[in-house]
PDB file of N, CA and C in Angstrom:
ATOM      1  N   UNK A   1      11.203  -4.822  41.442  1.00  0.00           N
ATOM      2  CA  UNK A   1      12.048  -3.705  41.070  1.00  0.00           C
ATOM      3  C   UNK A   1      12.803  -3.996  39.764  1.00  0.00           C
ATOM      4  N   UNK A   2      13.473  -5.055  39.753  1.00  0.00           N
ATOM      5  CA  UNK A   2      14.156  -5.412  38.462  1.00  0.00           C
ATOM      6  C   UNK A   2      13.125  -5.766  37.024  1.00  0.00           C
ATOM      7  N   UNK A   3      11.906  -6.244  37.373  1.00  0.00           N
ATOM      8  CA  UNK A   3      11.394  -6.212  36.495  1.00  0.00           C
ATOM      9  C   UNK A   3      10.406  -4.828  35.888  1.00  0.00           C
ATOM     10  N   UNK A   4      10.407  -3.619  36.316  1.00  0.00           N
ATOM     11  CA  UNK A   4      10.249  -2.736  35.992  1.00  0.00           C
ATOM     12  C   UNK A   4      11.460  -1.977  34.885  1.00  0.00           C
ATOM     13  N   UNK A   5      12.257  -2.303  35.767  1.00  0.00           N
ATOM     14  CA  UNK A   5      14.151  -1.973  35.273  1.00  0.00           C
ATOM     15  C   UNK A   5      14.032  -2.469  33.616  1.00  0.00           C
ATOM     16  N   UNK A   6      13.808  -3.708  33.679  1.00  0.00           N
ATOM     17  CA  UNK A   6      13.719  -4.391  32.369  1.00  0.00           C
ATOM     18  C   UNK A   6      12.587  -4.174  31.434  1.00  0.00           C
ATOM     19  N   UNK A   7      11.436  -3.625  32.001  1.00  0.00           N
ATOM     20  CA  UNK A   7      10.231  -3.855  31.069  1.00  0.00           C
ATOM     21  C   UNK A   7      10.642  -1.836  30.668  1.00  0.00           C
ATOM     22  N   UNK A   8      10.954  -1.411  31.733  1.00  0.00           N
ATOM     23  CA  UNK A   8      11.573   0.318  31.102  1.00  0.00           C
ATOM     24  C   UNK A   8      12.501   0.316  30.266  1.00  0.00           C
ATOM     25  N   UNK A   9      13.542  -1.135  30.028  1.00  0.00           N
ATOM     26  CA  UNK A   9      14.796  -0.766  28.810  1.00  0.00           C
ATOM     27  C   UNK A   9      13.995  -1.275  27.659  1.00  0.00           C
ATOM     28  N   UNK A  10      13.015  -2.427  28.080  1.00  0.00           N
ATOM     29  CA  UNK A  10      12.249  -2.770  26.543  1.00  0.00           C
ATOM     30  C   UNK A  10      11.881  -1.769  25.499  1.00  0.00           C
ATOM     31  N   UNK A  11      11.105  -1.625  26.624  1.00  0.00           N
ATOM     32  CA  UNK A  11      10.373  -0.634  26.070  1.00  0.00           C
ATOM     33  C   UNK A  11      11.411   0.853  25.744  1.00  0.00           C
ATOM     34  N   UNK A  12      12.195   1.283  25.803  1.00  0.00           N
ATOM     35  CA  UNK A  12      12.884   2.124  25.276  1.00  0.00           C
ATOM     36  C   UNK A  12      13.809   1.661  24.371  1.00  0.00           C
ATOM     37  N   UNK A  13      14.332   0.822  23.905  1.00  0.00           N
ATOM     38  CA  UNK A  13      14.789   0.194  23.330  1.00  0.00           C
ATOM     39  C   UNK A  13      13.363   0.252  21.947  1.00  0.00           C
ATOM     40  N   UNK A  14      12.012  -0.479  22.563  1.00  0.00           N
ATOM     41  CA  UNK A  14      11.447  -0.257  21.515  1.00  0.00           C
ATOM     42  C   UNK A  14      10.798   0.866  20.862  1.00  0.00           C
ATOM     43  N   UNK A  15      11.105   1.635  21.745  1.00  0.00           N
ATOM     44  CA  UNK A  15      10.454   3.369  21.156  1.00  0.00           C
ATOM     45  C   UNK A  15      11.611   3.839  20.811  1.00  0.00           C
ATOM     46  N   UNK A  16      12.942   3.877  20.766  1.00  0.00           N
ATOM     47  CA  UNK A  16      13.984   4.339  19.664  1.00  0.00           C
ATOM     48  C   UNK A  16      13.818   3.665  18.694  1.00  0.00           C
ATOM     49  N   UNK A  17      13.691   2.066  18.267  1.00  0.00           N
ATOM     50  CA  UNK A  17      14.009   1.833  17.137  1.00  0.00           C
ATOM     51  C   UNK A  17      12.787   2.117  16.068  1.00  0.00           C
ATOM     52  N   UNK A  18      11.296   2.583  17.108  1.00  0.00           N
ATOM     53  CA  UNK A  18      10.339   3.061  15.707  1.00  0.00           C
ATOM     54  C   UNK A  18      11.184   4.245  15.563  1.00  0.00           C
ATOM     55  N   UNK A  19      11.574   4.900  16.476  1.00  0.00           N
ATOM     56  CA  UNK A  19      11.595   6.841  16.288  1.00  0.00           C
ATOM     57  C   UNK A  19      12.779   6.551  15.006  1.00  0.00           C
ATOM     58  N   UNK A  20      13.653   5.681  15.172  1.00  0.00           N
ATOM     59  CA  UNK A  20      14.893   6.057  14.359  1.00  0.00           C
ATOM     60  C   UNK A  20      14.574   5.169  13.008  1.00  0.00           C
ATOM     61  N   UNK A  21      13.276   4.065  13.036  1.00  0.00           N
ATOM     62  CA  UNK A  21      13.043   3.853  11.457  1.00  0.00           C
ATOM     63  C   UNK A  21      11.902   5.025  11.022  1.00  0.00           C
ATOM     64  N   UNK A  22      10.924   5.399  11.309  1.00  0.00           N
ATOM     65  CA  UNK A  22      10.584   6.142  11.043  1.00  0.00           C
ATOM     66  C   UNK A  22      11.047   7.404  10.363  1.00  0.00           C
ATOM     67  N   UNK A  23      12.097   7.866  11.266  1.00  0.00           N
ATOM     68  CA  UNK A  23      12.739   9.489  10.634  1.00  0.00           C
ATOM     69  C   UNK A  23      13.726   8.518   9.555  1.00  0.00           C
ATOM     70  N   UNK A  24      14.183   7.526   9.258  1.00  0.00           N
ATOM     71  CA  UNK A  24      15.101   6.940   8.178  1.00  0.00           C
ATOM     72  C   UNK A  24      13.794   7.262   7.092  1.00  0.00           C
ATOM     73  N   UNK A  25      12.564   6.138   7.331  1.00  0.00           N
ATOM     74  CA  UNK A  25      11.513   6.170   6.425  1.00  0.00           C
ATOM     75  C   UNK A  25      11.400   7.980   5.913  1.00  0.00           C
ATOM     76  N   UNK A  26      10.975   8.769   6.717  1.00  0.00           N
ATOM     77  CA  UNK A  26      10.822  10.404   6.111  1.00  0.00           C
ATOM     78  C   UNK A  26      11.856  11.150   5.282  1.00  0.00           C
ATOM     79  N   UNK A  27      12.897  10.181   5.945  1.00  0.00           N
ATOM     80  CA  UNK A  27      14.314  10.914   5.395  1.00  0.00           C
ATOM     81  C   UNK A  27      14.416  10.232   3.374  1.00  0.00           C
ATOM     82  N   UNK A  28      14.591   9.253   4.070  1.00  0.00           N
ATOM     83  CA  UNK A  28      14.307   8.751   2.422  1.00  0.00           C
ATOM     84  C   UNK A  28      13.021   8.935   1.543  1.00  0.00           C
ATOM     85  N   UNK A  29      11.834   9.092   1.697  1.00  0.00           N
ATOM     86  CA  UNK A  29      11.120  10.078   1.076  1.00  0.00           C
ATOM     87  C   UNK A  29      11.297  11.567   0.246  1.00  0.00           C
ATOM     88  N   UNK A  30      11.695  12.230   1.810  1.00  0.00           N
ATOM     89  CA  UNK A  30      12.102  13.507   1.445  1.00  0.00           C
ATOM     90  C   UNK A  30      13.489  13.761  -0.046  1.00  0.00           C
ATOM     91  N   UNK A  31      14.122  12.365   0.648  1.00  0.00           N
ATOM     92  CA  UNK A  31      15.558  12.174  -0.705  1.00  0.00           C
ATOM     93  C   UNK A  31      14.903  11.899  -2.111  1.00  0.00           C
ATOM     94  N   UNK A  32      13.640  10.986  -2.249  1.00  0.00           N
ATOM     95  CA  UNK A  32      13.481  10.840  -3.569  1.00  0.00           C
ATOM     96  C   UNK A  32      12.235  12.092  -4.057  1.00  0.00           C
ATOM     97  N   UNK A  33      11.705  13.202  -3.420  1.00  0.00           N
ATOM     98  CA  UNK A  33      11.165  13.910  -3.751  1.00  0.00           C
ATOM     99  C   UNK A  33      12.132  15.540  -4.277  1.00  0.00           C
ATOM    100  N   UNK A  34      13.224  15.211  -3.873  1.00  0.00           N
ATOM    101  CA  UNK A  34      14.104  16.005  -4.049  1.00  0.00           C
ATOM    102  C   UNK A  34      15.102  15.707  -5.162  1.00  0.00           C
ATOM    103  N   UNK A  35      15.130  14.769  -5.326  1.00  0.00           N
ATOM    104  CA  UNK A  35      16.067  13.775  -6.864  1.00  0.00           C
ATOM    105  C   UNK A  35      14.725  13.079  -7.333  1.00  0.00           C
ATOM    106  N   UNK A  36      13.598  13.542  -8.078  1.00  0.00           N
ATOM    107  CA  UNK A  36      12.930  13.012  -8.625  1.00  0.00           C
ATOM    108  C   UNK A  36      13.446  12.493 -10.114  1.00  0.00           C
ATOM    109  N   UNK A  37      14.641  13.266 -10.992  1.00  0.00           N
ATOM    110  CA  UNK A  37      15.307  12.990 -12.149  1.00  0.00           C
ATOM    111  C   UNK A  37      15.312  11.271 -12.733  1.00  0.00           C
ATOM    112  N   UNK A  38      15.254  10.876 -11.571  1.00  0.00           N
ATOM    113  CA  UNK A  38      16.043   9.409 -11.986  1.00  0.00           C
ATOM    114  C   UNK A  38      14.812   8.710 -12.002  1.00  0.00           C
ATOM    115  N   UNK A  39      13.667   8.698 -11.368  1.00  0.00           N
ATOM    116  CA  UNK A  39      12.373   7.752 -11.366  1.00  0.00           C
ATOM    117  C   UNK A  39      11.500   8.297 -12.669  1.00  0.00           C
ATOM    118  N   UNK A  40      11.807   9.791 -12.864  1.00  0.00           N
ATOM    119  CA  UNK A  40      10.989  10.184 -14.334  1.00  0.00           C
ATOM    120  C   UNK A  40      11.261   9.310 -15.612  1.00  0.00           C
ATOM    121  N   UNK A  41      13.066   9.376 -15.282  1.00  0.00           N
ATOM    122  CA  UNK A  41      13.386   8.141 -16.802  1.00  0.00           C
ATOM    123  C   UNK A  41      13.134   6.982 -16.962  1.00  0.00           C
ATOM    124  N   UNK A  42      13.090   6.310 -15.454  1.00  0.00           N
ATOM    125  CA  UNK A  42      12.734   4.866 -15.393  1.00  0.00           C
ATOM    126  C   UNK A  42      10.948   4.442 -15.997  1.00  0.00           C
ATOM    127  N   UNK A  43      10.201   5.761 -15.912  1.00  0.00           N
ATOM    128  CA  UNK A  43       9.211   6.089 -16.641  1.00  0.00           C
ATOM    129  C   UNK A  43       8.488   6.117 -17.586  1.00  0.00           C
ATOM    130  N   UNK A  44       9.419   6.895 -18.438  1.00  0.00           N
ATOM    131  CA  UNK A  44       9.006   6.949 -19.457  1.00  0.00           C
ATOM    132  C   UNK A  44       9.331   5.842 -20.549  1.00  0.00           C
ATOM    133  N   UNK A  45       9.921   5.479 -19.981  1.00  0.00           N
ATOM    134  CA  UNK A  45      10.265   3.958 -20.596  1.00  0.00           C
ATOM    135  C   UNK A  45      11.775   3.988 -21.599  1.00  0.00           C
ATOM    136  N   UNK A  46      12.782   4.737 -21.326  1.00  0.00           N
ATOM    137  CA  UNK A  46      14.230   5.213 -22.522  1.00  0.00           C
ATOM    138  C   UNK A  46      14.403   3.624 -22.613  1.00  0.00           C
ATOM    139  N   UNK A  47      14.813   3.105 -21.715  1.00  0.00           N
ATOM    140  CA  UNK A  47      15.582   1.698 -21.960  1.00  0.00           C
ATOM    141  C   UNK A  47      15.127   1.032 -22.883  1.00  0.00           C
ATOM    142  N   UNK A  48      13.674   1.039 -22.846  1.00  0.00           N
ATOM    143  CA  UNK A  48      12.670  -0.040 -23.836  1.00  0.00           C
ATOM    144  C   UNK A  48      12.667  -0.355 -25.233  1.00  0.00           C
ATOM    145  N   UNK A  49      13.613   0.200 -25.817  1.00  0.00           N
ATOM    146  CA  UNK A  49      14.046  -0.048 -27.244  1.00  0.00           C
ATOM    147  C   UNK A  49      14.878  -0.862 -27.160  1.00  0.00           C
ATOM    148  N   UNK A  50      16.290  -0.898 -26.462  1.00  0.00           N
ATOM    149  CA  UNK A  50      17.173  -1.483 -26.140  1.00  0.00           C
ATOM    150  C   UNK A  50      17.296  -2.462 -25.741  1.00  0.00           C
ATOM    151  N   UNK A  51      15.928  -2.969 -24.856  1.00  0.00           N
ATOM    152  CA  UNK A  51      15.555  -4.408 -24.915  1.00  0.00           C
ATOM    153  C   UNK A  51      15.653  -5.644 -25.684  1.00  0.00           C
ATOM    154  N   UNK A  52      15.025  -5.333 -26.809  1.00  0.00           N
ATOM    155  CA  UNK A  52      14.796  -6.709 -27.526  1.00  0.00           C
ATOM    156  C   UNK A  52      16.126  -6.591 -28.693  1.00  0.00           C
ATOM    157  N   UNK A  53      17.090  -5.439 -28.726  1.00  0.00           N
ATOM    158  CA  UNK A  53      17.854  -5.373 -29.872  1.00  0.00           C
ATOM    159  C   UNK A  53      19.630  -5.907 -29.500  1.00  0.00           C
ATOM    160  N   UNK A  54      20.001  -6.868 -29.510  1.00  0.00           N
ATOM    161  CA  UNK A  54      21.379  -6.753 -29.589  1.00  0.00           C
ATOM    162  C   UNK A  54      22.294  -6.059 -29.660  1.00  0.00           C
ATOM    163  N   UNK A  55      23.031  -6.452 -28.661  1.00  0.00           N
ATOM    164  CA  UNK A  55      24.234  -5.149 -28.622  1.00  0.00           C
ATOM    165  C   UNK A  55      25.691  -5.870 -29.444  1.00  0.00           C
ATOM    166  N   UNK A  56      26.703  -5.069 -29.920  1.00  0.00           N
ATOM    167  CA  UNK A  56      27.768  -5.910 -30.080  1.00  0.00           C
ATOM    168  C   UNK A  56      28.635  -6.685 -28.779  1.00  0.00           C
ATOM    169  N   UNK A  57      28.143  -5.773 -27.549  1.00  0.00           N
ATOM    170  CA  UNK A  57      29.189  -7.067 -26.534  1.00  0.00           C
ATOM    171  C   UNK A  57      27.828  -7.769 -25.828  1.00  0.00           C
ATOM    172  N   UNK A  58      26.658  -8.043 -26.073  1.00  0.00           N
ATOM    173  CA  UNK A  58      25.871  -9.251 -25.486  1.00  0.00           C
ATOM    174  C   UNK A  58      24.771  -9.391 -26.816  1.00  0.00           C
ATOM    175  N   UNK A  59      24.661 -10.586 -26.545  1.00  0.00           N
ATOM    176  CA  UNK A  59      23.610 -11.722 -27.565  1.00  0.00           C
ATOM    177  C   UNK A  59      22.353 -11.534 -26.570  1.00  0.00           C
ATOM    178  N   UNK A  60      21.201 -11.633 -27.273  1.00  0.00           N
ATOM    179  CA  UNK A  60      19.940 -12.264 -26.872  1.00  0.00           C
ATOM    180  C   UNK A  60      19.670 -13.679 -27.469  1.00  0.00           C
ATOM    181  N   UNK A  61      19.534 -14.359 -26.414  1.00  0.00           N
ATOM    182  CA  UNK A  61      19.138 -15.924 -26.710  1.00  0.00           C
ATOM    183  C   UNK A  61      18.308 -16.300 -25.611  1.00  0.00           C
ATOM    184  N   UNK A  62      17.177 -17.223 -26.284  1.00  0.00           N
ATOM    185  CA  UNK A  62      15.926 -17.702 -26.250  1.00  0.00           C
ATOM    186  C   UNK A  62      16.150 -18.892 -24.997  1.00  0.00           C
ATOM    187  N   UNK A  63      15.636 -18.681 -23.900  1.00  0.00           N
ATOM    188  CA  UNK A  63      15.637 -20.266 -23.354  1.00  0.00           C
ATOM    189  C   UNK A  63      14.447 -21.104 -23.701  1.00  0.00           C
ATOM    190  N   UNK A  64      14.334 -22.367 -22.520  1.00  0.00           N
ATOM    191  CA  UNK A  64      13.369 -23.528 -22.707  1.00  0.00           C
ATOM    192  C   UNK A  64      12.003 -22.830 -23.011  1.00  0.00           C
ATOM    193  N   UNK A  65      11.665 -22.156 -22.042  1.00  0.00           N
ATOM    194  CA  UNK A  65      10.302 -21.001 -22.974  1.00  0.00           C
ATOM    195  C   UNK A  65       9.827 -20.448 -23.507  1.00  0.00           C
ATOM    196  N   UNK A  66      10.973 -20.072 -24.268  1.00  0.00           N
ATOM    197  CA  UNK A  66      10.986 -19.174 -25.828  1.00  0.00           C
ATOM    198  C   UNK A  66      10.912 -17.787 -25.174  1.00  0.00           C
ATOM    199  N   UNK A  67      11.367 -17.615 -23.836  1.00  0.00           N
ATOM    200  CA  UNK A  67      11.914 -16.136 -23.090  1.00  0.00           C
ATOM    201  C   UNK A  67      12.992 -15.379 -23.595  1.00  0.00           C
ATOM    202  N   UNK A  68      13.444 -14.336 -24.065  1.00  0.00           N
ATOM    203  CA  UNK A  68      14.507 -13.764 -23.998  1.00  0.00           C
ATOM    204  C   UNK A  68      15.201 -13.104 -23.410  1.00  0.00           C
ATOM    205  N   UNK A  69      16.610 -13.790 -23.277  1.00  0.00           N
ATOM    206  CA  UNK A  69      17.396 -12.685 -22.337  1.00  0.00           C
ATOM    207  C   UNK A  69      18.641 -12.416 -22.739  1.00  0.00           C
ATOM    208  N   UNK A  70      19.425 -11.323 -21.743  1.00  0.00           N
ATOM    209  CA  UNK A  70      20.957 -11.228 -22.305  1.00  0.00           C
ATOM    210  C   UNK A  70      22.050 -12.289 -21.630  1.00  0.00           C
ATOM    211  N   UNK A  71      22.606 -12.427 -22.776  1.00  0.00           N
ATOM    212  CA  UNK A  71      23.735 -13.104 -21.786  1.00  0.00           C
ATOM    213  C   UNK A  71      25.095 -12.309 -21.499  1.00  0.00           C
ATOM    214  N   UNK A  72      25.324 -12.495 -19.716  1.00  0.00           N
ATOM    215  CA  UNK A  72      26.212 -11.428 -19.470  1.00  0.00           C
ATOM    216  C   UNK A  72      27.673 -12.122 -20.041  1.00  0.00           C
ATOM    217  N   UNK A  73      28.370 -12.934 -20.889  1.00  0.00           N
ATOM    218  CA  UNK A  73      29.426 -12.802 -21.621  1.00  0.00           C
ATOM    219  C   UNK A  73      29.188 -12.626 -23.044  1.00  0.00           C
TER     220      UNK A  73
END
């Protein structure tokens, strides 16, 4: 008897937590098909100039690999 008890909370226990990632998973879908704005720019590439050019409050400097990056002071 008790082990029915227990194998029925498992198991419900494990059929809420697909039902409730699942509808999270649809839900957040549905959010970025509805605010598509922000993944178009990441797109088209705006930032990509801004990359390799110095700003007045950060330097680009070269490490051991001849990589470039910013430095955040």
């Amino acid at each position: 008897m008790t082990v029915e008890i227990g194998l029925g909370l498992l198991l419900n226990i494990l059929f809420w937590t697909v039902a409730v990632l699942v509808a999270v998973g649809l839900a957040s879908m549905a959010v970025i098909e509805y605010f598509p704005g922000r993944e178009r720019k990441t797109r088209k590439g705006t930032h990509q100039g801004r990359v390799g050019t110095p700003t007045s409050r950060s330097r680009v400097e070269a490490d051991e690999t001849g990589e470039e990056y910013r430095k955040a002071s």
